[in-house]
Protein backbone atom coordinates (compact mmCIF):
# COMPACT_ATOMS: atom_id res chain seq x y z
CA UNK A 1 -36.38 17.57 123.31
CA UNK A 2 -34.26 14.96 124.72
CA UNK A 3 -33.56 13.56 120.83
CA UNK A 4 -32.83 17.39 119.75
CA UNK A 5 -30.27 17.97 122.47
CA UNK A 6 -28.68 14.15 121.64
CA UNK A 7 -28.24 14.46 118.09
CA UNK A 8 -26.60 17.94 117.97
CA UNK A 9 -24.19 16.71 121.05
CA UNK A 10 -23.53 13.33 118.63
CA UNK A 11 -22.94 15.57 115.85
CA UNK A 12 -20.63 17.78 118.00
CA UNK A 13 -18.65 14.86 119.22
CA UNK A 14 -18.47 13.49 115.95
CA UNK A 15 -16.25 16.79 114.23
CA UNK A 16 -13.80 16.01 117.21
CA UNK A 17 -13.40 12.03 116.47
CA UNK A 18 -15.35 11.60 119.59
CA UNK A 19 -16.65 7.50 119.69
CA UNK A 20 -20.57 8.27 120.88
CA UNK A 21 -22.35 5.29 122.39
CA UNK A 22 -25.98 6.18 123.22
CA UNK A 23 -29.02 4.25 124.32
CA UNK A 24 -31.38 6.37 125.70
CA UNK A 25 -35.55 5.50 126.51
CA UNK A 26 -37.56 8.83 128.01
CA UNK A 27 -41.27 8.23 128.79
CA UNK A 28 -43.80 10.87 126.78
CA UNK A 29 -44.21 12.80 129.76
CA UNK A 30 -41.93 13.63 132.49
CA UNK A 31 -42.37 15.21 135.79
CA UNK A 32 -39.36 17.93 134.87
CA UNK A 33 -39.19 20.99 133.00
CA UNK A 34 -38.16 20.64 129.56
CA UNK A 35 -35.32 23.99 130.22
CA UNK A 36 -34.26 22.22 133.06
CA UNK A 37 -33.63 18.52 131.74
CA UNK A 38 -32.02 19.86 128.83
CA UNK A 39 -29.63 22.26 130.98
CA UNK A 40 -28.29 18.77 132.45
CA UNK A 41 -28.00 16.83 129.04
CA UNK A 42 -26.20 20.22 127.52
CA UNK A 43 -24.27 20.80 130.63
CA UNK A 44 -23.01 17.28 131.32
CA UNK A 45 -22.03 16.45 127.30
CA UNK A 46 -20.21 19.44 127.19
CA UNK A 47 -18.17 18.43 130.01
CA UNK A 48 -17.64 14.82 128.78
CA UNK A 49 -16.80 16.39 125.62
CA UNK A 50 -14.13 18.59 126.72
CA UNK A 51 -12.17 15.50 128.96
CA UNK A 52 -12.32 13.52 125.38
CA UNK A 53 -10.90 16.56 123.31
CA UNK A 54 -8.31 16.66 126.23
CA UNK A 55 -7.69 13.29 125.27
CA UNK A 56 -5.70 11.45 122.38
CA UNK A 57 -7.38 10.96 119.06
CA UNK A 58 -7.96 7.56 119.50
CA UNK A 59 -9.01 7.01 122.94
CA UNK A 60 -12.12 9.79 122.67
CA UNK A 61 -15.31 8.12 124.00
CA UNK A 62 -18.70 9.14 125.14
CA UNK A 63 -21.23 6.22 126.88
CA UNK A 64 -24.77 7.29 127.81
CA UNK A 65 -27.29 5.60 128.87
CA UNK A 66 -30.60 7.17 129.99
CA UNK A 67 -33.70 5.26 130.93
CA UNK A 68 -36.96 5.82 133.00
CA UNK A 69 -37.59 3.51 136.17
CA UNK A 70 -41.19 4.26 138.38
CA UNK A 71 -41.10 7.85 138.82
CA UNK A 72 -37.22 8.58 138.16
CA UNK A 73 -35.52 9.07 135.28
CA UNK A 74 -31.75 7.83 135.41
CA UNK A 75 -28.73 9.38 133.36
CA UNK A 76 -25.23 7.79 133.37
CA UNK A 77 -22.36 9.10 131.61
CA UNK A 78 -19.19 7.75 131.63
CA UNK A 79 -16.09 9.48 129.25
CA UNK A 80 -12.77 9.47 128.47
CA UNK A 81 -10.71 11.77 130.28
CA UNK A 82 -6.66 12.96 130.31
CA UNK A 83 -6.11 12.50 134.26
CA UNK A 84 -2.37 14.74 133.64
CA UNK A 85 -4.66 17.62 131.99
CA UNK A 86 -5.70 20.40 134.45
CA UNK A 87 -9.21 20.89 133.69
CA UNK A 88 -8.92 24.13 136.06
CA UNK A 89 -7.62 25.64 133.30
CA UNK A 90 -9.27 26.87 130.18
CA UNK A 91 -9.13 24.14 127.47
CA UNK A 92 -9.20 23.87 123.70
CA UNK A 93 -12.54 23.60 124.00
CA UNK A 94 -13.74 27.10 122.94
CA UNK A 95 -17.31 27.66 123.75
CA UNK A 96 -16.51 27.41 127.74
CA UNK A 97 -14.00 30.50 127.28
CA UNK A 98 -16.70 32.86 128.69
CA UNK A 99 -17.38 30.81 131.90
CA UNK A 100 -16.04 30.28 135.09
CA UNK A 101 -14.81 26.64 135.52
CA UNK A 102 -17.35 24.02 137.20
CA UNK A 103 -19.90 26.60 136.68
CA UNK A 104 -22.00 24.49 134.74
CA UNK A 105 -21.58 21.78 137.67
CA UNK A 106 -23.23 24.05 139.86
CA UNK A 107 -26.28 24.75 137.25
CA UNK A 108 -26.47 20.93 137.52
CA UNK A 109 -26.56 20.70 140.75
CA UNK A 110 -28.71 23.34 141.73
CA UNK A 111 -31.49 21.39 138.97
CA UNK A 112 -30.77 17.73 140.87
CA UNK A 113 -31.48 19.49 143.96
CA UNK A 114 -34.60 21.39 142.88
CA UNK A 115 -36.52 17.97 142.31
CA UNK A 116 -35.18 16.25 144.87
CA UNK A 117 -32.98 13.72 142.69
């Protein structure tokens, strides 16, 4: 699940000249629901890819790293961003037209919380 929701977020950032470095390790089995890890992954690339398209064309970067320690699995993201852009505002990034702002921060919080993270 975790390559599905990688590659089509790679593929996404590539049509908008995104730079995508990943390096990602998941054990076989994980102790969180597969709806609810990839509710994070789509949640938090489609954030990071909304600062980049807010962004020049040639500073548009995406580093993830995601890797399993004991009985935690750790996700760090780090992006590109336009600090003079007001994300409070809707963007040129289309599929977020039908939600609320920071919406899907709260979906990702909500998740973190439910498992203790």
């Amino acid at each position: 699940m975790i390559d599905i929701v990688l590659n089509e977020k790679y593929a996404e950032g590539n049509i908008h000249g995104i730079d995508f470095d990943i390096k990602a390790i998941a054990p076989p089995n994980l102790n969180i629901d597969d709806i609810d890890l990839s509710s994070v992954l789509f949640n938090t690339l489609d954030n990071a890819i909304e600062a980049c398209i807010n962004c020049s064309e040639d500073n548009r970067y995406i580093n993830l790293e995601l890797w399993p320690d004991g009985n935690f699995l750790y996700y760090k993201i780090i992006n590109s961003y336009n600090p003079d852009k007001n994300y409070s505002n809707k963007s040129i990034y289309s599929k977020k037209e039908y939600l609320s702002s920071g919406y899907g921060l709260s979906i990702i919080e909500d998740i973190v919380n439910k498992y203790d993270g």
